[in-house]
C-alpha atoms as a PDB file:
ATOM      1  CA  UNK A   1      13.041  -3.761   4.709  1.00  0.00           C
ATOM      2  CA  UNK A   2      10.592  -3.184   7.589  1.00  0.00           C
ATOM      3  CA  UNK A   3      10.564  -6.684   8.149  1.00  0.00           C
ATOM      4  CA  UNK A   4      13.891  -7.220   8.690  1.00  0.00           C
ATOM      5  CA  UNK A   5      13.370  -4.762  11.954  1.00  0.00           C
ATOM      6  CA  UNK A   6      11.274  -7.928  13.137  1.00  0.00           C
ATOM      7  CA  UNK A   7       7.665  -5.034  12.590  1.00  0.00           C
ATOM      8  CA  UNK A   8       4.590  -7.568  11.971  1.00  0.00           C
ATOM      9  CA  UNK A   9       3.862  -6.609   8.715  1.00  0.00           C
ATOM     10  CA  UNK A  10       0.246  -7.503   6.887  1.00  0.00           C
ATOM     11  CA  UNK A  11       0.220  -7.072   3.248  1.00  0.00           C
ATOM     12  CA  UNK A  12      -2.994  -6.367   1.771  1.00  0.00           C
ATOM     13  CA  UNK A  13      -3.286  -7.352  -1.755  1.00  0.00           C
ATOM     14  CA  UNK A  14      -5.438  -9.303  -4.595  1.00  0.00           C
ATOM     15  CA  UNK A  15      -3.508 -12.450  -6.132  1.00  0.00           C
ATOM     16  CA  UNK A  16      -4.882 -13.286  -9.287  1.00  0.00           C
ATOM     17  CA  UNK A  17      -4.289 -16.913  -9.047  1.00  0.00           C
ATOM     18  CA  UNK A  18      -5.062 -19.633  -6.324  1.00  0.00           C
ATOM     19  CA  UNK A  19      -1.190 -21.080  -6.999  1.00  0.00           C
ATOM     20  CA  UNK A  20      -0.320 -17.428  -6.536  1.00  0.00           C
ATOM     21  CA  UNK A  21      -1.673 -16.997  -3.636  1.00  0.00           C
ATOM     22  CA  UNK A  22      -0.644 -20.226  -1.982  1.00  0.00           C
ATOM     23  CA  UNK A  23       2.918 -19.710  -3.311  1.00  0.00           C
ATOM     24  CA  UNK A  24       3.260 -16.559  -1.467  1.00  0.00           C
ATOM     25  CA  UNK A  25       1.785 -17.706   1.433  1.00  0.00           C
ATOM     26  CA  UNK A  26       4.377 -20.341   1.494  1.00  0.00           C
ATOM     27  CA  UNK A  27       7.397 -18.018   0.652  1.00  0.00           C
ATOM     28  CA  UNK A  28       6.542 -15.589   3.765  1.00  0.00           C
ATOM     29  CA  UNK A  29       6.022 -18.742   6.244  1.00  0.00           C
ATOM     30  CA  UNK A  30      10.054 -19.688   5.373  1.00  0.00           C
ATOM     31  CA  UNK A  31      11.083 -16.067   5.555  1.00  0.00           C
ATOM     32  CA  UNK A  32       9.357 -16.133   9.301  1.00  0.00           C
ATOM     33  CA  UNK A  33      10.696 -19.285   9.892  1.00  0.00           C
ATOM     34  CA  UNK A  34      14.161 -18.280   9.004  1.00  0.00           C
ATOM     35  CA  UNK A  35      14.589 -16.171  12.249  1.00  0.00           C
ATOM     36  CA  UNK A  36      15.585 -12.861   9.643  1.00  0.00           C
ATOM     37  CA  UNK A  37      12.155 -11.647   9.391  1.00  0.00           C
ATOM     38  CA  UNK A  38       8.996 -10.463  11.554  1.00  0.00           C
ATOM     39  CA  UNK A  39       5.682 -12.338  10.857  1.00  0.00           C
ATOM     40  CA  UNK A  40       4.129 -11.879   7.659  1.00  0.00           C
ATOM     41  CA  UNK A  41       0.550 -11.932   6.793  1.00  0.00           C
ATOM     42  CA  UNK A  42      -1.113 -11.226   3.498  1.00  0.00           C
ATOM     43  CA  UNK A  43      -4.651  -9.723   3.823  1.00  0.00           C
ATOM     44  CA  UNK A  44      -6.574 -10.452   0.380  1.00  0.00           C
ATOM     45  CA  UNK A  45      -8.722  -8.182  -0.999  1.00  0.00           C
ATOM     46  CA  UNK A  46     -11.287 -10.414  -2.392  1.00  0.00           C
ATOM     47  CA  UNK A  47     -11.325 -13.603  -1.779  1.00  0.00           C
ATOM     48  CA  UNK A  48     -14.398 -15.588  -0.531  1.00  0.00           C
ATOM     49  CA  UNK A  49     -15.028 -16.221   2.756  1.00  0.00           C
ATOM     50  CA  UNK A  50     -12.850 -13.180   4.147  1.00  0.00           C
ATOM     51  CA  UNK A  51     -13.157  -9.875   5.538  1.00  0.00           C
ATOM     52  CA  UNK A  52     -10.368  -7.728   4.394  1.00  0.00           C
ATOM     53  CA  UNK A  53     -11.421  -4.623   5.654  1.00  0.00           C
ATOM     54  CA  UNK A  54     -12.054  -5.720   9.177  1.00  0.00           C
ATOM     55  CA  UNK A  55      -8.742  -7.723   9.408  1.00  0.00           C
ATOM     56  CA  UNK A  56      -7.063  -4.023   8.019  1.00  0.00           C
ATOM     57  CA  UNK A  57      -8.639  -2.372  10.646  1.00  0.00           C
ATOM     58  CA  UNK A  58      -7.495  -4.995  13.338  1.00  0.00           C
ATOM     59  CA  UNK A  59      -3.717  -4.975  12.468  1.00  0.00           C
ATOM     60  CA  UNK A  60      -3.676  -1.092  12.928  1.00  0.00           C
ATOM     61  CA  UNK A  61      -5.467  -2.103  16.620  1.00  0.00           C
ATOM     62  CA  UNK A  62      -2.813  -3.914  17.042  1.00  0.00           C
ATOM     63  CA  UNK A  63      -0.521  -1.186  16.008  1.00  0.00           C
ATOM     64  CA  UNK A  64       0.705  -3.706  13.728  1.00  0.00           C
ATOM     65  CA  UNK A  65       2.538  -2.322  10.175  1.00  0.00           C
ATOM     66  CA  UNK A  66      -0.516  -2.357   7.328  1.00  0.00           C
ATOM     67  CA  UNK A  67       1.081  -1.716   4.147  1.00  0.00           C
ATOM     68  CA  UNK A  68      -1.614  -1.377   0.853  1.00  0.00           C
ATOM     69  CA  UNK A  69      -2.009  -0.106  -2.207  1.00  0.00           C
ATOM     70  CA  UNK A  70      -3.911   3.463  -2.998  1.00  0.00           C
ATOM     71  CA  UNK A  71      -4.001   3.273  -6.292  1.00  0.00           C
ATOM     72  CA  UNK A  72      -6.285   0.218  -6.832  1.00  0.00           C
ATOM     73  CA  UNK A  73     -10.234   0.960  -7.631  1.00  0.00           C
ATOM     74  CA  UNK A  74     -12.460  -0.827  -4.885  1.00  0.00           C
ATOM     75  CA  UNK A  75     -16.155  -0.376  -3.787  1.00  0.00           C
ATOM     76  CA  UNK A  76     -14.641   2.041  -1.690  1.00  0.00           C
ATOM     77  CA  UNK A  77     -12.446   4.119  -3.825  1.00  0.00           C
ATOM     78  CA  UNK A  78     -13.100   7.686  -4.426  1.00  0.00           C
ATOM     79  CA  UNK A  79     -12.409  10.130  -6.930  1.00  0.00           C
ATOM     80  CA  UNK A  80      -9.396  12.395  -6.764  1.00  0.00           C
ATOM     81  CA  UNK A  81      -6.999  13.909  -8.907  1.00  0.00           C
ATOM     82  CA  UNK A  82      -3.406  13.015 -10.574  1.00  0.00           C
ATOM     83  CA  UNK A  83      -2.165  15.598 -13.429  1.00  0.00           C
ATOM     84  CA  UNK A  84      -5.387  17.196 -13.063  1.00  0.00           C
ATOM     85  CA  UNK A  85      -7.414  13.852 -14.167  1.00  0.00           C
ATOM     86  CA  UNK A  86     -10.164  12.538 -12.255  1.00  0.00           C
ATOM     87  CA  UNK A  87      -9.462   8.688 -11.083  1.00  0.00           C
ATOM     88  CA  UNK A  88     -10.834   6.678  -8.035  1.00  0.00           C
ATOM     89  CA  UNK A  89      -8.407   5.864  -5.549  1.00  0.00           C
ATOM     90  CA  UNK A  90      -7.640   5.212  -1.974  1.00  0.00           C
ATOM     91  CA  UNK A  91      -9.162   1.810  -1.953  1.00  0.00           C
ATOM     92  CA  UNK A  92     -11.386   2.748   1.369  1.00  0.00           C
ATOM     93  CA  UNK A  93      -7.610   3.529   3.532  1.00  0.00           C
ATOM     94  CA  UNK A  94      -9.206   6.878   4.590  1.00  0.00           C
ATOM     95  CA  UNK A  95     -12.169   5.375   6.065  1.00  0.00           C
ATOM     96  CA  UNK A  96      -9.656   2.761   7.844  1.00  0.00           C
ATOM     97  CA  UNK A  97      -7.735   5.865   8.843  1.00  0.00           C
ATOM     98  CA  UNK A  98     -10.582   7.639   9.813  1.00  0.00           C
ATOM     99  CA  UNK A  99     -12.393   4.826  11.977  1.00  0.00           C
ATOM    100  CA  UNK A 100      -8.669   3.616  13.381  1.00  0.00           C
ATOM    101  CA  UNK A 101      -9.280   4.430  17.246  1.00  0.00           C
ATOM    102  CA  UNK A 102      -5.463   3.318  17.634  1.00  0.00           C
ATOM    103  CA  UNK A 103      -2.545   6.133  17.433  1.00  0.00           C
ATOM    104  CA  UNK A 104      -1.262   5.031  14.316  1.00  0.00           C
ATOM    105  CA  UNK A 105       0.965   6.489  12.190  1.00  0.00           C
ATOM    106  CA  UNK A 106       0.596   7.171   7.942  1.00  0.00           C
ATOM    107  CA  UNK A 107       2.957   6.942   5.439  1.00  0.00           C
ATOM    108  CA  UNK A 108       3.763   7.043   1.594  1.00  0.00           C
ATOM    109  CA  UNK A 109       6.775   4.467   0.823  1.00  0.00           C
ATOM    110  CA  UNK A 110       8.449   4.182  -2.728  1.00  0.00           C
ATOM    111  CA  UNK A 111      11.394   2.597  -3.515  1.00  0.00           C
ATOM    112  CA  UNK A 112      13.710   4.732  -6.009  1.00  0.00           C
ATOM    113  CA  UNK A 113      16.604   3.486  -7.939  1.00  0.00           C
ATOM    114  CA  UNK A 114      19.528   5.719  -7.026  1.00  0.00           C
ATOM    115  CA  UNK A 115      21.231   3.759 -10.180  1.00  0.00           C
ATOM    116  CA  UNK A 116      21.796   0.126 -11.198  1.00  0.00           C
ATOM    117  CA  UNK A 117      20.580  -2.439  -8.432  1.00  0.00           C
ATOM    118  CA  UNK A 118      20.510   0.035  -5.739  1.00  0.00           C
ATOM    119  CA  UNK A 119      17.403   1.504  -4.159  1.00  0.00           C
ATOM    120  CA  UNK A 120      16.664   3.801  -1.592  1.00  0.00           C
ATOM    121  CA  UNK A 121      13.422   3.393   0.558  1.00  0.00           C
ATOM    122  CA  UNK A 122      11.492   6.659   1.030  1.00  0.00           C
ATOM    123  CA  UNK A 123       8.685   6.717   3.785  1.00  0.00           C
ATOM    124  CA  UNK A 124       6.566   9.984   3.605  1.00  0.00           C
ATOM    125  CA  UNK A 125       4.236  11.267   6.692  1.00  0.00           C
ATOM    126  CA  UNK A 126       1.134  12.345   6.239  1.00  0.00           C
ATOM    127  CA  UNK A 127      -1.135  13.918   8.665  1.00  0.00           C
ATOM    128  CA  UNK A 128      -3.605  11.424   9.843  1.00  0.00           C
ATOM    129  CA  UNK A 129      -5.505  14.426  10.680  1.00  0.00           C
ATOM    130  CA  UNK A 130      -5.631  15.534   7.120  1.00  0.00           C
ATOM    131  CA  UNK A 131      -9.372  16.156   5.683  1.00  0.00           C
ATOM    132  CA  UNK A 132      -8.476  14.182   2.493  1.00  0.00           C
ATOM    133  CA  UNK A 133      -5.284  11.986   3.076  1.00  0.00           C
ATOM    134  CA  UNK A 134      -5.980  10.090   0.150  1.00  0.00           C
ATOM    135  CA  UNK A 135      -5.938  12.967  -2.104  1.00  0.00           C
ATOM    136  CA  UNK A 136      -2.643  13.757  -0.395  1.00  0.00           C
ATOM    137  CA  UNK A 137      -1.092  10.655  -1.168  1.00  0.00           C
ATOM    138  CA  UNK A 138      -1.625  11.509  -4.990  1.00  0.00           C
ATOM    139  CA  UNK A 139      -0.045  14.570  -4.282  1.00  0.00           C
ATOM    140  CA  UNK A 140       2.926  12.923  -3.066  1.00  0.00           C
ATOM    141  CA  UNK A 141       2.592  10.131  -6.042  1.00  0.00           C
ATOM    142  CA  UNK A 142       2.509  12.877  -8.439  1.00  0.00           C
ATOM    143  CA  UNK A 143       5.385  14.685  -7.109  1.00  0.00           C
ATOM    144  CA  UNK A 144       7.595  11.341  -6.914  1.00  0.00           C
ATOM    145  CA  UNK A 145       6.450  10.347 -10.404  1.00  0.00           C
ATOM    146  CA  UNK A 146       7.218  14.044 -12.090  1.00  0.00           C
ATOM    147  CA  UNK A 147      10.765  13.604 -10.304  1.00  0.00           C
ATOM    148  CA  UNK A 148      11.783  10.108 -11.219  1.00  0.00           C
ATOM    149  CA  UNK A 149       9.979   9.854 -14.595  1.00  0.00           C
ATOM    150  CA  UNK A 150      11.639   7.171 -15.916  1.00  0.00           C
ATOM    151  CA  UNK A 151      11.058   4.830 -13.140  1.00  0.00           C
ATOM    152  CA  UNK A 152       7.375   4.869 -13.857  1.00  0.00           C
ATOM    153  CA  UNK A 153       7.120   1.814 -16.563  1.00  0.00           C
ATOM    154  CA  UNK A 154       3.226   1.961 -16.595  1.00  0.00           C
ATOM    155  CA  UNK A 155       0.618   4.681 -15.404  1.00  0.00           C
ATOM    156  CA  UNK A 156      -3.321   4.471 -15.062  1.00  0.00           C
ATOM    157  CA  UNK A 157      -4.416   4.371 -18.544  1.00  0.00           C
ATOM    158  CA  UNK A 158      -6.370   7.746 -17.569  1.00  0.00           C
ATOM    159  CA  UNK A 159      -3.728  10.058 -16.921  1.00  0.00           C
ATOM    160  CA  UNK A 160      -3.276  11.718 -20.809  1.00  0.00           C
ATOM    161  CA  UNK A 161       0.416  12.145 -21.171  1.00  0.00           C
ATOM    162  CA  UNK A 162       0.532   8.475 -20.595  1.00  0.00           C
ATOM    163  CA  UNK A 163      -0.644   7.297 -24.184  1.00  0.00           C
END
């Protein structure tokens, strides 16, 4: 969606194959190439010979759009709470947030099925100034998972009413 709008967008993700990962690469070059989209870049988490976290921190520089996952445990997660269960989080995006000299802007995004094959894209602010925005982030998660319930098809194996 944000691509269409022409945003650079850099997608920060781990792909657990090689043929994954050159796959995707090759999809977002012909959606660039097509004229209907802004550049795409995927940042992986992970693999050799890169530096994720400084190419993160140089697309929000840019004032480019980062979009990554909080929910995935890093070296950099840290604990905070979802249905009152301790799980690491964040992935390091409040250090990014915190070190990011550029005005940037944070946001929450979920897509929810308003029925069938029909979505609606919802982009929550949070205050960059926020002591914890990671913890706030679950907040929001928990609040978007306790309202659409049965669009959750998996949960960390952690949280209790999950099993």
């Amino acid at each position: 969606w944000l691509s269409t709008y022409k945003f650079p967008l850099n997608v920060v993700l781990r792909f657990t194959t090689k043929d994954f990962s050159e796959a995707t690469l090759k999809r977002a070059y012909e959606l660039t190439e097509s004229g209907y989209f802004g550049p795409l870049n995927f940042i992986e988490i992970g693999k050799p010979e890169t530096l994720s976290a400084l190419d993160m921190a140089a697309s929000l520089r840019r004032k480019e759009v980062l979009m990554s996952v909080f929910d995935e445990k890093t070296e950099y997660s840290r604990s905070v709470k979802l249905f009152n269960t301790d799980i690491w989080g964040g992935a390091g995006l409040d250090k990014l947030i915190n070190l990011s000299k550029a005005n940037i802007s944070v946001f929450v995004a979920f897509l929810i099925r308003t029925s069938g094959n029909e979505y609606r894209f919802k982009l929550i602010e949070i205050d960059r100034t926020d002591n914890n925005p990671v913890q706030r982030m679950y907040e929001i998660l928990e609040g978007i998972i306790s309202k659409y319930l049965d669009q959750w098809y998996f949960l960390h194996e952690k949280i209790p009413f999950t099993k």
